[in-house]
C-alpha atoms as a PDB file:
ATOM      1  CA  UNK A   1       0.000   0.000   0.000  1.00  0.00           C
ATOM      2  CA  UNK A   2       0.727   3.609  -1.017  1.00  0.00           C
ATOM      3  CA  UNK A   3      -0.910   6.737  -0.583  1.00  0.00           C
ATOM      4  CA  UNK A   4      -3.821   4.536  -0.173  1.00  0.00           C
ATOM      5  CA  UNK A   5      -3.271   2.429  -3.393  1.00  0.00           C
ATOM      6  CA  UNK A   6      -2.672  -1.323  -3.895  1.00  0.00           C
ATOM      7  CA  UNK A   7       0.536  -1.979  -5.340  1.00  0.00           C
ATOM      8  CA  UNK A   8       2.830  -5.309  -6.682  1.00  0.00           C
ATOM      9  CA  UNK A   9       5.876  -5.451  -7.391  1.00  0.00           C
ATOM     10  CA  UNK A  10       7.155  -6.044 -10.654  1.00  0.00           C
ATOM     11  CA  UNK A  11      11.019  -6.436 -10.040  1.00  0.00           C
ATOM     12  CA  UNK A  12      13.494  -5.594  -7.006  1.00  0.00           C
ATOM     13  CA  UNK A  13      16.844  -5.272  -6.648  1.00  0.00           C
ATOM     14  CA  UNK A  14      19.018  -3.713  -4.129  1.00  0.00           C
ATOM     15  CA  UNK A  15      18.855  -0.383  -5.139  1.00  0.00           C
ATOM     16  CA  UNK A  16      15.354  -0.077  -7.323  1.00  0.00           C
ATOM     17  CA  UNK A  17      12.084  -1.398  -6.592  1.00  0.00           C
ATOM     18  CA  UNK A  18       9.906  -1.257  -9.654  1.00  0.00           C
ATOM     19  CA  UNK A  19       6.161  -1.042  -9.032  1.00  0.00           C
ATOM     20  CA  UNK A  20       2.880  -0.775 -10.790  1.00  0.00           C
ATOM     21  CA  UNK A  21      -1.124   0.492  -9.626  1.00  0.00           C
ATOM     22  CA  UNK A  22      -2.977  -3.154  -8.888  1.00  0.00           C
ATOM     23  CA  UNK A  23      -6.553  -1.762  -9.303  1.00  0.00           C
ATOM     24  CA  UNK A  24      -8.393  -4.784  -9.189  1.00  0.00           C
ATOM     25  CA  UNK A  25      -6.621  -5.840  -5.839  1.00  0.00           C
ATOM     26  CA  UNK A  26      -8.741  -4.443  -2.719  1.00  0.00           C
ATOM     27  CA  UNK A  27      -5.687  -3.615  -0.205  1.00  0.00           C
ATOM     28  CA  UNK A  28      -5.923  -3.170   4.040  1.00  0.00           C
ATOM     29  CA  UNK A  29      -6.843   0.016   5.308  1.00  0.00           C
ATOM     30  CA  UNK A  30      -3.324   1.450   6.730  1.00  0.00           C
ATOM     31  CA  UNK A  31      -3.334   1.806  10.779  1.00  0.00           C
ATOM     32  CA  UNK A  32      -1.182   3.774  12.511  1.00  0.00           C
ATOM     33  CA  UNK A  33      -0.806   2.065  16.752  1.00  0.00           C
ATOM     34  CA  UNK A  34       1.947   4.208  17.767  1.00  0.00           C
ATOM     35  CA  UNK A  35       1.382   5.821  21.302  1.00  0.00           C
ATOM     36  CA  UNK A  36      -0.956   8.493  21.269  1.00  0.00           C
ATOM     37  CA  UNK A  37      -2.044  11.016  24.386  1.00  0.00           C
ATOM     38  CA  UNK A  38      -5.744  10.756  25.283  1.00  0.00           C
ATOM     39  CA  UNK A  39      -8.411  13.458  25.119  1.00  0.00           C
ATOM     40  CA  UNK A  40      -8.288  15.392  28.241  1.00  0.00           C
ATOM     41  CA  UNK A  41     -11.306  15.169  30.323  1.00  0.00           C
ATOM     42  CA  UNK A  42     -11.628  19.135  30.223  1.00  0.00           C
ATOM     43  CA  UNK A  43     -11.787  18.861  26.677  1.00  0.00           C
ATOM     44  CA  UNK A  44     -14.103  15.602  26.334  1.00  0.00           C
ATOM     45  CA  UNK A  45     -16.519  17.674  28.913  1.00  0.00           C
ATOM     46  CA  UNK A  46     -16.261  20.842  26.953  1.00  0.00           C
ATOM     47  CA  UNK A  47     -17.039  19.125  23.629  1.00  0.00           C
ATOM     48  CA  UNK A  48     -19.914  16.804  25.251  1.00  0.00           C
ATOM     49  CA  UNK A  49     -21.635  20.545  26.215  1.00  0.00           C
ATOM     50  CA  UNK A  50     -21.154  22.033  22.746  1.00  0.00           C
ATOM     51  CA  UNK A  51     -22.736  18.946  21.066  1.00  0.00           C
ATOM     52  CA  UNK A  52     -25.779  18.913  24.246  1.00  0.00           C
ATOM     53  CA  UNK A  53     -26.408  22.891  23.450  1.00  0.00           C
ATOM     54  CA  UNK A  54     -25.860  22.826  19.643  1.00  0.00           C
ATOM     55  CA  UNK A  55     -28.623  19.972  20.077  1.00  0.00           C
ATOM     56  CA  UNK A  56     -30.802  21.451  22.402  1.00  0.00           C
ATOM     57  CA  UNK A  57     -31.030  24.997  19.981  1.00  0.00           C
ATOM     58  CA  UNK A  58     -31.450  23.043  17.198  1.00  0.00           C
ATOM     59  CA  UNK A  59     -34.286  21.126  18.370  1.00  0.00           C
ATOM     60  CA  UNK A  60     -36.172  24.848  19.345  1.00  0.00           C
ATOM     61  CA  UNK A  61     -38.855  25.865  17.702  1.00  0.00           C
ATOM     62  CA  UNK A  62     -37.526  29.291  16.682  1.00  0.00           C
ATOM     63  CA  UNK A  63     -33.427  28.380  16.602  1.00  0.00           C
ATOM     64  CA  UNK A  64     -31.401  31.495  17.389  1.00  0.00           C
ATOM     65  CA  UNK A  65     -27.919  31.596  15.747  1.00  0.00           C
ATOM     66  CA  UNK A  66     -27.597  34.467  18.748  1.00  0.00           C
ATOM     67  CA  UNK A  67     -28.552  32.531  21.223  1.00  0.00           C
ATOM     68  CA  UNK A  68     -25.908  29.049  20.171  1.00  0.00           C
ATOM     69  CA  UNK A  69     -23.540  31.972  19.628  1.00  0.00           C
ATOM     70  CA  UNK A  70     -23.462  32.895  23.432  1.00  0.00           C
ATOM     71  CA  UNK A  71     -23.769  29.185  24.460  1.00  0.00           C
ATOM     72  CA  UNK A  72     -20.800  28.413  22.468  1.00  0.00           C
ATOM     73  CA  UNK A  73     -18.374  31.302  22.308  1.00  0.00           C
ATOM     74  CA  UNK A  74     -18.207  31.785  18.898  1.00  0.00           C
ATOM     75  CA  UNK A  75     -18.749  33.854  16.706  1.00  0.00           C
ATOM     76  CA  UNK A  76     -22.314  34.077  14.309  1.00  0.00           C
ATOM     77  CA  UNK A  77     -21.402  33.192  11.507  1.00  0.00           C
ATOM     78  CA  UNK A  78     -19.884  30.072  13.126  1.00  0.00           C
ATOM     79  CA  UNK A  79     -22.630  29.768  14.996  1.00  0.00           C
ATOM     80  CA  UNK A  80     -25.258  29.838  11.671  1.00  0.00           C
ATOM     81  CA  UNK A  81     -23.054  27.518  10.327  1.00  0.00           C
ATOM     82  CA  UNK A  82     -23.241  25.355  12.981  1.00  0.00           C
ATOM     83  CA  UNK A  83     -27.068  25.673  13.276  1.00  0.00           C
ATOM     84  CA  UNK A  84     -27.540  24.594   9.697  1.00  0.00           C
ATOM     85  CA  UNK A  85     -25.337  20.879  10.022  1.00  0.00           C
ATOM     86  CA  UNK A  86     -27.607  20.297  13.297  1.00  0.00           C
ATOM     87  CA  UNK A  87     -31.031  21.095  11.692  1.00  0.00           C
ATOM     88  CA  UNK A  88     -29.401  19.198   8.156  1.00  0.00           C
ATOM     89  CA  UNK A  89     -28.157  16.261  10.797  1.00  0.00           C
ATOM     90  CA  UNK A  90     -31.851  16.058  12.452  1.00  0.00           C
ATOM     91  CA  UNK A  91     -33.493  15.401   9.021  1.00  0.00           C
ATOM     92  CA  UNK A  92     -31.788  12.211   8.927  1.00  0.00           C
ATOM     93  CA  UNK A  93     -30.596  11.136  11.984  1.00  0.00           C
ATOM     94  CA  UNK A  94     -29.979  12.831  15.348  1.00  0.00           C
ATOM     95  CA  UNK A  95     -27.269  15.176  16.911  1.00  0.00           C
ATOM     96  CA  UNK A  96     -25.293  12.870  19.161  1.00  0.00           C
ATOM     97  CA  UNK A  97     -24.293  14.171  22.405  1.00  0.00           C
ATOM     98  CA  UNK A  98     -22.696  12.149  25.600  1.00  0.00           C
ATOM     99  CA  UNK A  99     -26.381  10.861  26.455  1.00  0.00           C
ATOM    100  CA  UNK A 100     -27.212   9.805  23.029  1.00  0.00           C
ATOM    101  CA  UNK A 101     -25.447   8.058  20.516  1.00  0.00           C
ATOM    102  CA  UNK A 102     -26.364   8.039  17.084  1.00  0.00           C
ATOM    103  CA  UNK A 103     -25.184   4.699  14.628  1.00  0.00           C
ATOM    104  CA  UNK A 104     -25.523   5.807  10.760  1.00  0.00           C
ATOM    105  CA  UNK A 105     -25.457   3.293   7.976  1.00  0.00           C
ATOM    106  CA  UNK A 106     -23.421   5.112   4.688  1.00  0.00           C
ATOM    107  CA  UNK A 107     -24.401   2.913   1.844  1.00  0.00           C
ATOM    108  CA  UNK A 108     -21.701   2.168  -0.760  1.00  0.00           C
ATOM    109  CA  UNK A 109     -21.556   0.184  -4.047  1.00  0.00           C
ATOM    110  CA  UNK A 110     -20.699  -3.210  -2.448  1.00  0.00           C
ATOM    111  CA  UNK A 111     -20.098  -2.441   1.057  1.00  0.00           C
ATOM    112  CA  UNK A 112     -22.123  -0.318   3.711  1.00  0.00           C
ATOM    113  CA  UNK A 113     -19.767   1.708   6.461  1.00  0.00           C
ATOM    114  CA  UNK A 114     -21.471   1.954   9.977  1.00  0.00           C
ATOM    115  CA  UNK A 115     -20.699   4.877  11.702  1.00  0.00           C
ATOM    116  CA  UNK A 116     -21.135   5.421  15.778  1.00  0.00           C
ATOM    117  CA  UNK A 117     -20.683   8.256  17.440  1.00  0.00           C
ATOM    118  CA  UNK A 118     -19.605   8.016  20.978  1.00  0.00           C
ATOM    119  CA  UNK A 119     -17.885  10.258  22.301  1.00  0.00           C
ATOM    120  CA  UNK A 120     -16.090   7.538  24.236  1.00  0.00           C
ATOM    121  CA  UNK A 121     -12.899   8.521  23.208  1.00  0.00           C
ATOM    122  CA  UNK A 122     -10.333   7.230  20.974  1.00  0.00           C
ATOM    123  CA  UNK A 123      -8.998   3.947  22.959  1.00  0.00           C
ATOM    124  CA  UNK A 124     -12.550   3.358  23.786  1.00  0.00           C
ATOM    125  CA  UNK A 125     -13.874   3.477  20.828  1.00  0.00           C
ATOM    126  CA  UNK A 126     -10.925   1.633  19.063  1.00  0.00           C
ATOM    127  CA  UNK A 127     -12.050  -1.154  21.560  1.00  0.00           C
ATOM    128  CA  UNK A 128     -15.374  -0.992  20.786  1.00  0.00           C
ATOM    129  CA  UNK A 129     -14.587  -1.102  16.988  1.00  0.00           C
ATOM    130  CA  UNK A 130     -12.387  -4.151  17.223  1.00  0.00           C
ATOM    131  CA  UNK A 131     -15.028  -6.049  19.019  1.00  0.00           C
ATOM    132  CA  UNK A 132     -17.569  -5.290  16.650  1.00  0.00           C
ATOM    133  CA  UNK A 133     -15.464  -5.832  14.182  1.00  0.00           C
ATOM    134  CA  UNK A 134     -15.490  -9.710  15.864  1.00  0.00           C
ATOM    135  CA  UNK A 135     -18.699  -9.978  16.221  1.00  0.00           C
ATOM    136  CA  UNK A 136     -19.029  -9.374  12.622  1.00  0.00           C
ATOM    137  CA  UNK A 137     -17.182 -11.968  11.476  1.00  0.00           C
ATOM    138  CA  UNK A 138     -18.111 -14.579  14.055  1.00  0.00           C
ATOM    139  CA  UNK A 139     -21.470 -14.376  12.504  1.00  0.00           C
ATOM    140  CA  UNK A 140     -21.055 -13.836   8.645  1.00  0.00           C
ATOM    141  CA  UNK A 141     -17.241 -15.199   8.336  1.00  0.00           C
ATOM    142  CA  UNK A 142     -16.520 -11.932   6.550  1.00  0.00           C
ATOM    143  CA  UNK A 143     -13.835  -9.453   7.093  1.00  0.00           C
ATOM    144  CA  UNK A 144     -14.503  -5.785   7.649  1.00  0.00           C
ATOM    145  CA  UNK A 145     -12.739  -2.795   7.953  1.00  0.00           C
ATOM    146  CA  UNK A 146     -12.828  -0.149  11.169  1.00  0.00           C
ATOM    147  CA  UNK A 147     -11.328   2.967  12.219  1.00  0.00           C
ATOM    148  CA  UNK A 148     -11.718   4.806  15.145  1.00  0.00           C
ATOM    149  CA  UNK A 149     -11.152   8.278  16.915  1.00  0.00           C
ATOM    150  CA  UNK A 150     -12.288  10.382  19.709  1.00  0.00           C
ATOM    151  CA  UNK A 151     -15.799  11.279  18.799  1.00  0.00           C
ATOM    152  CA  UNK A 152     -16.897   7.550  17.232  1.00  0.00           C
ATOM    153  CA  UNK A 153     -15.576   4.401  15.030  1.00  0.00           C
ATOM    154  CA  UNK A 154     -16.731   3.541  11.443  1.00  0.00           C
ATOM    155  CA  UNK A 155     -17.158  -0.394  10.158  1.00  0.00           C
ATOM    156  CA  UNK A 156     -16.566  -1.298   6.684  1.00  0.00           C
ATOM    157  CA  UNK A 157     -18.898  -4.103   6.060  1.00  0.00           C
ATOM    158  CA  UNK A 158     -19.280  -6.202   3.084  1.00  0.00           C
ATOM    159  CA  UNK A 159     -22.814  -6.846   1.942  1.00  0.00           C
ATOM    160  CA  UNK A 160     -24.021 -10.418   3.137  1.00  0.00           C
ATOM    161  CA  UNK A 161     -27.644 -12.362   3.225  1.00  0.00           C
ATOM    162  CA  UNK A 162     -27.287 -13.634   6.463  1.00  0.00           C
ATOM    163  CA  UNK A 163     -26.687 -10.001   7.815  1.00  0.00           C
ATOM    164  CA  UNK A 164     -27.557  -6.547   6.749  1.00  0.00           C
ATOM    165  CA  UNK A 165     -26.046  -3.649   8.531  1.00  0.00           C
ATOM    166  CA  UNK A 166     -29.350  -1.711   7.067  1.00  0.00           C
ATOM    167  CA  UNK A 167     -30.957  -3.132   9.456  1.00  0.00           C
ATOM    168  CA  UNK A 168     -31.421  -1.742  12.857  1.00  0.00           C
ATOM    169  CA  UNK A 169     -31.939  -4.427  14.986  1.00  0.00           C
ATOM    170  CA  UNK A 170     -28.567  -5.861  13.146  1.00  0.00           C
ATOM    171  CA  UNK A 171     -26.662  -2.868  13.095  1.00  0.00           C
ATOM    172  CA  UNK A 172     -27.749  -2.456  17.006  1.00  0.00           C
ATOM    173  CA  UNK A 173     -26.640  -6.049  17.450  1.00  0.00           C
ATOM    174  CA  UNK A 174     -23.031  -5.551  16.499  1.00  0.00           C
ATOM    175  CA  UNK A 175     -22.711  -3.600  19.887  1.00  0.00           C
ATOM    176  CA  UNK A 176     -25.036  -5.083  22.618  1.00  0.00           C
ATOM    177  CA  UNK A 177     -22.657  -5.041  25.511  1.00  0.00           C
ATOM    178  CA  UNK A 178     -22.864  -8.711  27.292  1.00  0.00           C
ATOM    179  CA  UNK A 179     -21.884 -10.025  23.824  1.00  0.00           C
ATOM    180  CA  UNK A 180     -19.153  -7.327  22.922  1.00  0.00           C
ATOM    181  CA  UNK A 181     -17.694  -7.893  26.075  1.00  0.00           C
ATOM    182  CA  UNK A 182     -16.892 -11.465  25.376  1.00  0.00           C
ATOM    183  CA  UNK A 183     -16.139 -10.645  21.567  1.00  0.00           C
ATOM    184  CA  UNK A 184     -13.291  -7.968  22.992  1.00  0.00           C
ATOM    185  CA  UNK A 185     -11.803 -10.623  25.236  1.00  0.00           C
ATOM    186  CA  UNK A 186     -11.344 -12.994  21.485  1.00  0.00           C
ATOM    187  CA  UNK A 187      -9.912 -10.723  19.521  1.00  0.00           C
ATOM    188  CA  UNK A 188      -7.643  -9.326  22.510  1.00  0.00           C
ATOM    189  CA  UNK A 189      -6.903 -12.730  23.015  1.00  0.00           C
ATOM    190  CA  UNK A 190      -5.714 -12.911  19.174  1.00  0.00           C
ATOM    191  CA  UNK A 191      -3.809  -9.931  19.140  1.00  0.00           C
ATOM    192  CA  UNK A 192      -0.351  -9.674  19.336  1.00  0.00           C
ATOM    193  CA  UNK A 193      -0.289  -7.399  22.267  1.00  0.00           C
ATOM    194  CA  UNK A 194      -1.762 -10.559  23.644  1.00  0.00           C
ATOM    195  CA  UNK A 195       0.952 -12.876  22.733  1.00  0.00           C
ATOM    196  CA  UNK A 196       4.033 -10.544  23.193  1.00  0.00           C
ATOM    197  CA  UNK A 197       2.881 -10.707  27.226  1.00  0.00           C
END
């Protein structure tokens, strides 16, 4: 992988490796496990008020860019702009906030990508991914891809019979907790954090 293309190689030698695009190939998605400093609580708490306000004004009957403007610190125009994604976000889906999360399905052509927000935070929600991500394939055999970061994780799913992602109740079921627990403790168990200790 390259700049997010599949490659092969067509020669090598010491000093020259000679490549060429492999468009047909489907490659990993590149992950990057190097240490990284958590969210600060301050922050996570400041954030988790912005989304509960921006939510709360944009669920008013007469939403004041003014008024999310003052709750927020920022500026109007900001503010507007904000106002617009929320009432644009509600159409569809909800605003998530700390108290409720919000799973979106993002249809492709032959996969769909879940997307939850959180706000659990990046190692949390990495966690959550992976174990998801297990669940997934204990029950279709399938592979899938995940990311994660501080505000939610996203699940590359290939379309199968046996279990569409479209679906609520088997979206939801990719992250009931009893069962993600145990799922966590496989793929922790697989992992070669796991195996190094």
């Amino acid at each position: 992988m390259l700049a997010g293309s599949t490659l092969k190689v067509l020669s090598r030698t010491p000093e020259r490796l000679e490549v060429a695009r492999d468009p047909g190939r489907k490659g990993p998605v590149a992950r990057w496990t190097g240490s990284r400093a958590p969210r600060s609580e301050l922050v996570a708490t400041e954030v988790s008020r912005c989304y509960r306000a921006l939510d709360r004004e944009a669920s008013e009957r007469a939403p004041s860019a003014a008024r999310l403007s003052q709750a927020l610190s920022v500026d109007e125009p900001t503010a507007s702009a904000l106002l617009a994604w929320a009432q644009a976000q509600r159409a569809v889906s909800a605003v998530p906030t700390d108290e409720r999360l919000a799973l979106e399905c993002v249809r492709g052509a032959r996969e769909d990508t879940l997307v939850l927000f959180t706000f659990a935070g990046w190692s949390a929600n990495e966690a959550i991914a992976r174990a998801a991500a297990e669940r997934w394939r204990a029950s279709t055999g399938a592979g899938c891809e995940m990311c994660a970061s501080d505000l939610g994780l996203g699940l590359t799913l290939p379309r199968r019979k046996s279990l569409d992602p479209r679906e609520p109740s088997a979206a939801l079921g990719l992250f009931l907790a009893p069962e993600l627990r145990a799922a966590l403790s496989r793929t922790l168990d697989g992992s070669m954090l796991a195996r190094a200790a």
